[in-house]
Protein backbone atom coordinates (compact mmCIF):
# COMPACT_ATOMS: atom_id res chain seq x y z
CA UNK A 1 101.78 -193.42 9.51
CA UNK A 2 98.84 -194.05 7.60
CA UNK A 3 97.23 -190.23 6.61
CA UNK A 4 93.83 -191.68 6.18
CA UNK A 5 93.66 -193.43 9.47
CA UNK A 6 94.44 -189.69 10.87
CA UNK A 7 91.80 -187.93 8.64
CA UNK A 8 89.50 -190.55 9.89
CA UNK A 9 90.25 -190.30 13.94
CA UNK A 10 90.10 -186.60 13.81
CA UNK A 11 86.68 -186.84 11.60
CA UNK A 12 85.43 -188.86 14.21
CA UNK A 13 86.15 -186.48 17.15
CA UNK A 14 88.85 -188.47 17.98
CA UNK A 15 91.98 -186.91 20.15
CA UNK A 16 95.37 -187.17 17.83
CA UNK A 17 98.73 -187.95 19.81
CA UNK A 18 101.69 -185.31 19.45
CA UNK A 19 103.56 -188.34 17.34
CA UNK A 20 100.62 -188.57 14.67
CA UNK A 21 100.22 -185.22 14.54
CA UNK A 22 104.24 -184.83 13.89
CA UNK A 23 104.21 -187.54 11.08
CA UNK A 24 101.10 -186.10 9.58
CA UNK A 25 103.05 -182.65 8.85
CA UNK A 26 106.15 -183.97 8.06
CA UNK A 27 104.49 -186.07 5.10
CA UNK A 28 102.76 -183.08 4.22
CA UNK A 29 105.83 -180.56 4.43
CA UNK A 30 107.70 -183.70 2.20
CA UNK A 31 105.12 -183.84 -0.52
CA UNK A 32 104.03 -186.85 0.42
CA UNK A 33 100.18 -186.01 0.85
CA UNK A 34 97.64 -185.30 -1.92
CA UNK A 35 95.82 -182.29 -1.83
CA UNK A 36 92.51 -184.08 -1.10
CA UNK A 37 94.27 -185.72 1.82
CA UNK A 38 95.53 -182.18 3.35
CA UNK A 39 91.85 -181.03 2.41
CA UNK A 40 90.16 -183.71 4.09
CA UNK A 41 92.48 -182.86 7.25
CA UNK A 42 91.57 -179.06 7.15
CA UNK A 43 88.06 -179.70 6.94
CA UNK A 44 88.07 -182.08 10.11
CA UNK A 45 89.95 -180.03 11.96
CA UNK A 46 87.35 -177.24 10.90
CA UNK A 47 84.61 -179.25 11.94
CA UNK A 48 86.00 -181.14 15.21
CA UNK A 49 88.04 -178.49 16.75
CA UNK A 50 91.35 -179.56 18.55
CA UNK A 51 92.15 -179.21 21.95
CA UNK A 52 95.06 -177.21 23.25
CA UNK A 53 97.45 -179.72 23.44
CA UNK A 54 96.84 -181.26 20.13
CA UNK A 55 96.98 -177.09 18.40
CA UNK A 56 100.55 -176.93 20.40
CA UNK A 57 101.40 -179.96 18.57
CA UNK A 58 100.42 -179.31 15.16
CA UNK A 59 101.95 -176.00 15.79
CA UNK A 60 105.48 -177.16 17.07
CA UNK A 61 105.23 -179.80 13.98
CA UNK A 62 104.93 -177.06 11.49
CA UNK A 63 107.64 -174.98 13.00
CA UNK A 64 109.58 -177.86 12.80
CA UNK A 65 109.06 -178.07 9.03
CA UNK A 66 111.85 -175.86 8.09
CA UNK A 67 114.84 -173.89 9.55
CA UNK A 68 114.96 -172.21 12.93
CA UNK A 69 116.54 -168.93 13.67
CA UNK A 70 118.99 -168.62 15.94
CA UNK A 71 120.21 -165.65 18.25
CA UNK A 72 122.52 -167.51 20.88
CA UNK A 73 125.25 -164.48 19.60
CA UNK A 74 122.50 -161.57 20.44
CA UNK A 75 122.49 -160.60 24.08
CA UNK A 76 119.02 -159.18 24.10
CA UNK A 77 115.59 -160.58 24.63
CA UNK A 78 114.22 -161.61 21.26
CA UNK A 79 110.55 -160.42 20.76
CA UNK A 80 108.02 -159.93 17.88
CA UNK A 81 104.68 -158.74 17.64
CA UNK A 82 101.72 -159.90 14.89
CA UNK A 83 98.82 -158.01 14.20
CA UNK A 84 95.79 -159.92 12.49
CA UNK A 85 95.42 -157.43 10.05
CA UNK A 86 93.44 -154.15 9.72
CA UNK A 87 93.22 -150.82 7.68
CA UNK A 88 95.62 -148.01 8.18
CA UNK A 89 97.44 -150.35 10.54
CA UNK A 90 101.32 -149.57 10.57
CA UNK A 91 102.08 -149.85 14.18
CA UNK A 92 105.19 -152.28 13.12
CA UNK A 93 106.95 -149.76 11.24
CA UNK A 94 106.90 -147.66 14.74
CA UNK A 95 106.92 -149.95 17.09
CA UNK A 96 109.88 -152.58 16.08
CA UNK A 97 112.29 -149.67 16.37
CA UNK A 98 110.98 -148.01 19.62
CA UNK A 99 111.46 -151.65 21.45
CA UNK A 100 114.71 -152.28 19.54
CA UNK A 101 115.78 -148.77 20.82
CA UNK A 102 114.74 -149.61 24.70
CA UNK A 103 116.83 -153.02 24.13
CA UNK A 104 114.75 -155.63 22.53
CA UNK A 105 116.07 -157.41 19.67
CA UNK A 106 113.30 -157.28 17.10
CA UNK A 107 113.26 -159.62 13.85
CA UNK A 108 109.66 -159.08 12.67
CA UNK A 109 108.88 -160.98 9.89
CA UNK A 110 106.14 -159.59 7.83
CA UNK A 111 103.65 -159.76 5.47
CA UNK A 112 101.72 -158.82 2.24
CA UNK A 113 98.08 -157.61 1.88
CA UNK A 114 95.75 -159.81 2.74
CA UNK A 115 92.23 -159.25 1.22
CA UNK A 116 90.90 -155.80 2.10
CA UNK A 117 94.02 -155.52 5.05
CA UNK A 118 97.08 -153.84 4.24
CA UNK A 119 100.28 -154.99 4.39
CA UNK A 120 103.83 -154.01 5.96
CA UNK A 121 105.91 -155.33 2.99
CA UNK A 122 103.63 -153.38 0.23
CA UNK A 123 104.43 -150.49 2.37
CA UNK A 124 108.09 -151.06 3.10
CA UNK A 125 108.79 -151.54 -0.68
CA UNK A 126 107.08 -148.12 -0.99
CA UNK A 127 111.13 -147.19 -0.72
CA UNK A 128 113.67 -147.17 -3.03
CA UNK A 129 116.13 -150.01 -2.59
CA UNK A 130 114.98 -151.26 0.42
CA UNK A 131 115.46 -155.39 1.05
CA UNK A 132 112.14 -157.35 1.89
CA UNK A 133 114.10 -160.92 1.21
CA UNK A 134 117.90 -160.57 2.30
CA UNK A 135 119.61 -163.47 3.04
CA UNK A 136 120.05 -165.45 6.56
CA UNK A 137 123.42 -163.92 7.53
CA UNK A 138 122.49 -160.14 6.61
CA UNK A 139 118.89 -160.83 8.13
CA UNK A 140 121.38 -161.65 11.34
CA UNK A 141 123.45 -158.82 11.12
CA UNK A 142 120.92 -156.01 11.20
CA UNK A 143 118.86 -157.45 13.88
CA UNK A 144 121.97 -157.54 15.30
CA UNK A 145 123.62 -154.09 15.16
CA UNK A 146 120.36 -152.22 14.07
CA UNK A 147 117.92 -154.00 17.02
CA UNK A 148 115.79 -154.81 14.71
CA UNK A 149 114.65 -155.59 11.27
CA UNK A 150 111.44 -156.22 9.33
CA UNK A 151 111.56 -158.55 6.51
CA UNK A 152 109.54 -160.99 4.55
CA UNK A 153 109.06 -164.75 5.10
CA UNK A 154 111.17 -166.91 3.46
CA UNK A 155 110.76 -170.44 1.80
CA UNK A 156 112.29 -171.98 4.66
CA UNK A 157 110.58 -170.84 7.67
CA UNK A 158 107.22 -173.35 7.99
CA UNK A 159 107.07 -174.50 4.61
CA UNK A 160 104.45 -176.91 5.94
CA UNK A 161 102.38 -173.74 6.65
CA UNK A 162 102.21 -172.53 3.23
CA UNK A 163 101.14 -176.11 1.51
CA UNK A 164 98.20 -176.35 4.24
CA UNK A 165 97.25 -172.58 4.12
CA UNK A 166 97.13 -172.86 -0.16
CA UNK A 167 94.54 -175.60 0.44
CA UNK A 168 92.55 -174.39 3.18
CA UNK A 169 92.30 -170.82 0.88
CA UNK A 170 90.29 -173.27 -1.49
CA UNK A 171 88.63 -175.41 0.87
CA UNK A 172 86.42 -172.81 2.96
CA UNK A 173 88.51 -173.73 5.82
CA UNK A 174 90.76 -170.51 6.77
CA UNK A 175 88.67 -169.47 9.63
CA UNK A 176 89.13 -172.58 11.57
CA UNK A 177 90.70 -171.21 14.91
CA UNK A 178 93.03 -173.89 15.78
CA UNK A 179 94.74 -173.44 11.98
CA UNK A 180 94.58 -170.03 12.24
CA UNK A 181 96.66 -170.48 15.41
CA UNK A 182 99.13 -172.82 14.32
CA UNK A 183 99.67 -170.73 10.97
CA UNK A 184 100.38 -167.43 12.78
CA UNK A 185 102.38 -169.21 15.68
CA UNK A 186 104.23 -171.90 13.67
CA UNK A 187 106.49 -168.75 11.52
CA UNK A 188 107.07 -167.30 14.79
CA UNK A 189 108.14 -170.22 17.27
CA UNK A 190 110.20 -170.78 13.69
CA UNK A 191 111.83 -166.82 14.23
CA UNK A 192 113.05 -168.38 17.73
CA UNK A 193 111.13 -166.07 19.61
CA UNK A 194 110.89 -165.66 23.26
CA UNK A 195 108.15 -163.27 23.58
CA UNK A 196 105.36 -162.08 21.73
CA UNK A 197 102.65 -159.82 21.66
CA UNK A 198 99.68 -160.16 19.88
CA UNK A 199 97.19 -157.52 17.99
CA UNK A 200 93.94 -159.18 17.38
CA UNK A 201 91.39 -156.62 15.75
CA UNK A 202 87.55 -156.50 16.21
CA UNK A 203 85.42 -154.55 14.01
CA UNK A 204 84.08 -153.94 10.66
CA UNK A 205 87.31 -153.82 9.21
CA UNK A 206 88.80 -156.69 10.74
CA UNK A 207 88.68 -160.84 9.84
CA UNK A 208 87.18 -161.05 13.13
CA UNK A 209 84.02 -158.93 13.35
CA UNK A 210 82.80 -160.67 16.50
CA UNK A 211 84.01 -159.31 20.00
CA UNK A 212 83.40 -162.91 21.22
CA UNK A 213 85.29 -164.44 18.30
CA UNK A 214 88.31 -162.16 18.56
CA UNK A 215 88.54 -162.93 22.09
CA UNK A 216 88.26 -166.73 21.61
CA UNK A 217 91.00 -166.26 19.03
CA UNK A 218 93.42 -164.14 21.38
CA UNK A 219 93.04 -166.71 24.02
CA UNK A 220 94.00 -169.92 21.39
CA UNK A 221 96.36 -167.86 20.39
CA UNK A 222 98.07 -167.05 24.14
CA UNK A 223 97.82 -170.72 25.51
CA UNK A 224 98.87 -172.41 22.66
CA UNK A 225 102.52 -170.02 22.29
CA UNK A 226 102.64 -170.15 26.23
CA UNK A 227 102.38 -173.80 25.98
CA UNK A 228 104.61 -173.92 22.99
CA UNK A 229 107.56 -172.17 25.58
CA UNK A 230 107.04 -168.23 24.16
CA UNK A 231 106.07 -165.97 27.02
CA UNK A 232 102.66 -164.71 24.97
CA UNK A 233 99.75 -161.98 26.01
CA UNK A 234 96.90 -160.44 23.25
CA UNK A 235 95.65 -156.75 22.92
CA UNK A 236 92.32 -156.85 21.66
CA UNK A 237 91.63 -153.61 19.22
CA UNK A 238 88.76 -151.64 18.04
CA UNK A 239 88.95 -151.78 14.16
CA UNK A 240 85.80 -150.45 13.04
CA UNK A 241 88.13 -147.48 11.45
CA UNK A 242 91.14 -146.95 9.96
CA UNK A 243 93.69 -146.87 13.03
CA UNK A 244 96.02 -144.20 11.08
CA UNK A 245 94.97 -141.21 9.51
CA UNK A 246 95.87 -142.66 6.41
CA UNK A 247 95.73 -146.05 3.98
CA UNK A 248 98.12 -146.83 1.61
CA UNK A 249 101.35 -148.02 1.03
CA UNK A 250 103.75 -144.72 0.87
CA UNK A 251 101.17 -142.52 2.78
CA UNK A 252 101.29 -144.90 5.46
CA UNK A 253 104.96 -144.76 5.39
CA UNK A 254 105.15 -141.01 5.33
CA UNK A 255 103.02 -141.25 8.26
CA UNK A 256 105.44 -143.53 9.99
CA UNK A 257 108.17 -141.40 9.28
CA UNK A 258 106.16 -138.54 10.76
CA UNK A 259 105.30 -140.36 14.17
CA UNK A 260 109.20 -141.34 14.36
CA UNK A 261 110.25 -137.58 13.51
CA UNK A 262 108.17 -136.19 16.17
CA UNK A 263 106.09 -134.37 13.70
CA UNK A 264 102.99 -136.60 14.52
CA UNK A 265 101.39 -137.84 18.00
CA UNK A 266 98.32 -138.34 20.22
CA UNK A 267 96.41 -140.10 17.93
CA UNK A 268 94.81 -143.57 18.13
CA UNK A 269 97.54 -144.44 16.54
CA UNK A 270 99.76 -143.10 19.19
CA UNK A 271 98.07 -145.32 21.43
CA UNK A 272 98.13 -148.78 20.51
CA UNK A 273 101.86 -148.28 19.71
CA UNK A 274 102.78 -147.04 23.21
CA UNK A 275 100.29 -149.94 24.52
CA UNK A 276 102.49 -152.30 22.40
CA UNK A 277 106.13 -151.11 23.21
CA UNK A 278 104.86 -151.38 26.87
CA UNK A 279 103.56 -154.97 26.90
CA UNK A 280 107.01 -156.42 25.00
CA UNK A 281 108.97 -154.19 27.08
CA UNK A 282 107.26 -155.78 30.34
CA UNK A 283 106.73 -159.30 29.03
CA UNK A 284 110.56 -159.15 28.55
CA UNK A 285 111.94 -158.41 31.49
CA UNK A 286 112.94 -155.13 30.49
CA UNK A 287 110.43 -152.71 32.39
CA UNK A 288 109.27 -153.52 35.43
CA UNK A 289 105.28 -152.05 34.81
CA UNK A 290 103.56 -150.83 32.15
CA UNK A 291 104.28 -146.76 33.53
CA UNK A 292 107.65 -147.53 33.46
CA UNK A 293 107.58 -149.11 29.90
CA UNK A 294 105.57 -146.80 28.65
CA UNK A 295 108.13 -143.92 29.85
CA UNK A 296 110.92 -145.44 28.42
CA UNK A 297 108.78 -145.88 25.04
CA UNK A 298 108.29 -142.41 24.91
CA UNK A 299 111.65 -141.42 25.74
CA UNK A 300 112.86 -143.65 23.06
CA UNK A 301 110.63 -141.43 20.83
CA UNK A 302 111.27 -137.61 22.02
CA UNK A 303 115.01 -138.35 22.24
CA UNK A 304 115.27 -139.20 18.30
CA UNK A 305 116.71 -143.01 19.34
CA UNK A 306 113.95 -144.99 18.07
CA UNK A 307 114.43 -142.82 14.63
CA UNK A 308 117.77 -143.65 14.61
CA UNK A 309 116.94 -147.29 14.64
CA UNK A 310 114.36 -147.02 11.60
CA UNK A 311 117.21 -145.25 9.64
CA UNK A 312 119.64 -147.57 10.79
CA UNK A 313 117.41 -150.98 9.80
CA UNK A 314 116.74 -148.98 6.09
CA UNK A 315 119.99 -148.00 5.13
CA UNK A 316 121.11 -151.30 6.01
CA UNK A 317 118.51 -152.98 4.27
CA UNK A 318 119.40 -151.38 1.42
CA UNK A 319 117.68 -147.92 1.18
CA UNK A 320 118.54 -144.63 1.61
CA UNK A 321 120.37 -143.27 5.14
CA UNK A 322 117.99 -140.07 5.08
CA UNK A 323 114.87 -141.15 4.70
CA UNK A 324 113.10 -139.67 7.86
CA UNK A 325 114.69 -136.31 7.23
CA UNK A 326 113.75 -135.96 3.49
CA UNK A 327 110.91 -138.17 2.73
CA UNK A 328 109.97 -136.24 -0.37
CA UNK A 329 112.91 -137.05 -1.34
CA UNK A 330 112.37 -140.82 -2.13
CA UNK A 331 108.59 -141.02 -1.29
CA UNK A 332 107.09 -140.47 -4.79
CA UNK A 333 103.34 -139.39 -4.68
CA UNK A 334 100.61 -139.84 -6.87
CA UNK A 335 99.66 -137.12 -9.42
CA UNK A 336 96.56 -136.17 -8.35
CA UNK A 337 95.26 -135.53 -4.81
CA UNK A 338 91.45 -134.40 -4.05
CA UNK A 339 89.40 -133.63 -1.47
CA UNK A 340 86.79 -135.65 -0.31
CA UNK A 341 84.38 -133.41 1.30
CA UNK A 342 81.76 -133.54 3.63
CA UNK A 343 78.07 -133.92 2.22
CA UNK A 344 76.76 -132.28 5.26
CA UNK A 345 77.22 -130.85 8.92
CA UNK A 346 77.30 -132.98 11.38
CA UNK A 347 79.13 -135.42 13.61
CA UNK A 348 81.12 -138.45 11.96
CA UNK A 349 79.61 -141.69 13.55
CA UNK A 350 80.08 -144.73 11.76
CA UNK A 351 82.61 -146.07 9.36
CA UNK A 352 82.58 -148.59 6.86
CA UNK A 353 86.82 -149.59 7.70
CA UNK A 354 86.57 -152.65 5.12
CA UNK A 355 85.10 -151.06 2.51
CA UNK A 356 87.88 -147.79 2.98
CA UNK A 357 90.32 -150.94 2.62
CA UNK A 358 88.99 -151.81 -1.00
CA UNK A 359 88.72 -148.37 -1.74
CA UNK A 360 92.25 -149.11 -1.80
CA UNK A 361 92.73 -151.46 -3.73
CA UNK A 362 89.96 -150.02 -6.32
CA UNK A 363 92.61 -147.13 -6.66
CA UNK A 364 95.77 -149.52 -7.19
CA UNK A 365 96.89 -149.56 -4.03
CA UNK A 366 96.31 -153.71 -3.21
CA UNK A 367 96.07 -156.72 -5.02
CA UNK A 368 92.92 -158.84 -6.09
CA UNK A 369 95.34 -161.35 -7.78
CA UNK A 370 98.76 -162.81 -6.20
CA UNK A 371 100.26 -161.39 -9.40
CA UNK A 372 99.01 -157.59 -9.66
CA UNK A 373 101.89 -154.74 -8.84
CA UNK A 374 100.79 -152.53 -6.48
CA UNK A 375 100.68 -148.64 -6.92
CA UNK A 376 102.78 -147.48 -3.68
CA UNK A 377 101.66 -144.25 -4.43
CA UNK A 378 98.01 -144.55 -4.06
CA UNK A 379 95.39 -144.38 -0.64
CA UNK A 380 93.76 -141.67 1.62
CA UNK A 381 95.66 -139.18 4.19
CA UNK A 382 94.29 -137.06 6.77
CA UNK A 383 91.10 -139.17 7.59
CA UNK A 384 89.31 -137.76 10.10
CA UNK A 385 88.40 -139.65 13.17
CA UNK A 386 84.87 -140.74 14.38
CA UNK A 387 83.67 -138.41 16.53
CA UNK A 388 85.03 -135.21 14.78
CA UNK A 389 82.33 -132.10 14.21
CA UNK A 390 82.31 -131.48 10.49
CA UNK A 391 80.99 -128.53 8.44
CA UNK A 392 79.15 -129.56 4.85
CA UNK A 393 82.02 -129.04 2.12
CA UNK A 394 84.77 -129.37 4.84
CA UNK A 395 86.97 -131.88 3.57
CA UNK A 396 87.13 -135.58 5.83
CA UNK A 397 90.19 -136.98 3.51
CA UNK A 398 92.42 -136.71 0.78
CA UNK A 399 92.11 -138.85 -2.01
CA UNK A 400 95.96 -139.71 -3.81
CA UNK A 401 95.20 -141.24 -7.11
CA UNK A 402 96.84 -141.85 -10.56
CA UNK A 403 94.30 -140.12 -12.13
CA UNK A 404 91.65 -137.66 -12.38
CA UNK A 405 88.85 -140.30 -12.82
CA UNK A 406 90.24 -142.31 -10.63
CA UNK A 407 90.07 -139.61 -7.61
CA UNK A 408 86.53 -138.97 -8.43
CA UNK A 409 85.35 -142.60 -7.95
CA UNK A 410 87.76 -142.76 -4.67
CA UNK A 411 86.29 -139.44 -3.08
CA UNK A 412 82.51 -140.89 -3.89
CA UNK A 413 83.53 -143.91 -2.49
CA UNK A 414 84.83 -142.64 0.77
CA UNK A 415 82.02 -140.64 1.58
CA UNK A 416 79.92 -142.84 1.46
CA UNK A 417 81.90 -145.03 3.81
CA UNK A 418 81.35 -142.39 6.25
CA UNK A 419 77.76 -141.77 8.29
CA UNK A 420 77.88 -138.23 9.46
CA UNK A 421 74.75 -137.42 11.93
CA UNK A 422 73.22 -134.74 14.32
CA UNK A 423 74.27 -136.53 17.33
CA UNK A 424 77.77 -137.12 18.97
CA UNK A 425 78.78 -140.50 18.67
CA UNK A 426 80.16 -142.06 22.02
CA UNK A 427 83.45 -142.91 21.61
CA UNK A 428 84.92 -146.51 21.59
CA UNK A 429 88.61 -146.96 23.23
CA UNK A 430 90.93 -148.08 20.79
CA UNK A 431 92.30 -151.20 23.20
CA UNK A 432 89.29 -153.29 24.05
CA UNK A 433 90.66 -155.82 26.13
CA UNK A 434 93.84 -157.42 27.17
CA UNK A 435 94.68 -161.75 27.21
């Protein structure tokens, strides 16, 4: 395999075989490739496309760069879902125990913040003790006897994915499609999934801002794990808000611990979980409609078993047994909490979701370096949603901040991430599409 004669075929619009594709990888996964090489790749790809068959094959290649997980021992289906990323988005916390307690196996593998998105593991290390890297065989064992657990990627799963994806962060080429597919798709054919559901976001506050992107996205992203032997479908949702009523790392948490207690429901939130539970419940053989899988997600819910599940998964992992019960308990919050109130009456119309996102991070709360710690404690609860009648001085949020000047810049910020007018806003659904 000459790497040059590859970079040169696929600059030319040329079709590359599975076996070129294969060697291409493996050099790369080996060290055997410069960075300019891998660069030159990216950027061919970027400007040439690929067609299904060759995406399947650089996919399959890069989940064959590392180990596979297996579940041969696990008598359950073995599903995942991956969400693109959004703000206020914790629908994994919820929904990996809800399927694990209507008998999925679930071993989500998460991530970090990405940019102005949040991210599961900042919010799962939100509590004490808790186990984002455990090893292989304990990784096994609480998927196993828990139904599900969510954990961080480790070295071994794709490696090949995280050379290419360091040089296509510096080469302007991360929004190619077919890399964006293989990169999401690779770590999860790599989790030896059989099914998979898929949360691509649209909106403001979303990578994909484009309704016509997003769904040209969800559709590489379908065929390609389809043809790559995981049974696959897409929600498309609307993220031109927060989806939760709260960003952050622990508030997010205590929200998921709410929703799981029963002391939260029927909010958008609420939604797009239930939508989710129902489409891996169905795709996997275990409900025979979405009515039915939705009933059995709810049941799951109102019967405490999916709670059980969540406590299960964290005391295994490492934290404490009673977290649900007494989240003050281990939840620390931040010292000071304000108000941000409304500047007038009015309806709220519009939100800015991305720029509630760095609000975030402006208060601590994300990263704008690999290296910065993260204040867990930091973010916004009780946002209200578009389309809510507001008085002037009524508040719309609550800022939690480290300190005093620190909640005053949040609160301005926030409001003016929100358009209040005279007019009712129509309302968008919160699931825009299926794939």
């Amino acid at each position: 395999m000459i790497p040059q004669e590859i970079i040169r075929r696929k600059r030319d619009g040329d079709e590359l075989d599975a076996a070129d594709i294969r060697s291409f990888i493996a050099a790369l996964a080996a060290g055997r490739l410069s960075e300019g090489q891998i660069g030159a790749f990216a950027m061919a790809v970027w400007f040439k496309g690929m067609s299904r068959a060759e995406i399947v094959a650089l996919t399959l290649a890069m989940a064959d760069s590392g180990d596979r997980l297996q579940w041969a021992d696990i008598d359950r289906p073995i599903a995942d879902k991956h969400s693109t990323g959004g703000v206020g988005d914790n629908v994994s916390l919820m929904l990996a125990p809800i399927a694990a307690a209507c008998g999925l196996a679930v071993p989500m593998i998460s991530g970090r913040g990405l940019g102005h998105t949040g991210g599961t593991l900042d919010k799962l290390e939100s509590i004490p003790g808790y186990r984002i890297t455990p090893d292989a065989d304990l990784f096994h064992k609480v998927v196993k006897e828990a139904g599900c657990a969510i954990i961080g990627q480790t070295g071994t799963l794709a490696p090949a994915d995280g050379r290419l994806y360091a040089v296509r962060d510096v080469t302007a080429t991360v929004d190619s499609i077919p890399l964006i597919t293989a990169s999401i798709l690779s770590k999860k054919l790599a989790a030896g999934l059989e099914t998979l559901v898929l949360d691509v976001k649209v909106g403001n506050g979303a990578f994909m801002a484009d309704r016509g992107q997003a769904e040209i996205l969800a559709q590489s992203l379908v065929e390609v794990a389809n043809g790559a032997g995981v049974k696959t479908s897409a929600l498309i949702t609307d993220m031109n808000q927060p989806l939760a009523d709260s960003a952050g790392n622990a508030v997010e948490m205590r929200n998921c611990l709410d929703f799981l207690a029963g002391r939260k429901r029927d909010t958008r939130l609420d939604i797009v979980v239930l939508a989710f539970a129902a489409e891996m419940l169905v795709k996997s053989g275990i409900a025979a409609s979405p009515d039915e899988a939705e009933g059995m997600a709810r049941q799951a819910l109102s019967s405490g078993k999916a709670a059980e599940v969540f406590a299960r998964m964290v005391s295994m992992l490492g934290g404490p047994a009673d977290l649900i019960e007494n989240p003050d308990r281990y939840l620390v919050r931040a010292p000071v909490e304000k108000p941000v109130l409304a500047a007038r009456s009015g309806w709220l119309s519009a939100c800015d979701a991305r720029g509630v996102g760095l609000s975030v991070i402006d208060l601590g709360g994300g990263r704008r370096h690999p290296s910065d710690r993260i204040d867990h404690r930091v973010g916004f609860s009780e946002l209200l949603p578009l389309g809510t009648r507001v008085t002037a001085g009524e508040p719309i949020a609550l800022v939690h901040a480290a300190d005093e000047a620190a909640a005053e810049r949040a609160a301005a910020a926030l409001a003016m991430h929100y358009r209040i007018t005279d007019d009712k806003p129509e309302t968008t659904p919160v699931i825009a599409g299926l794939v």
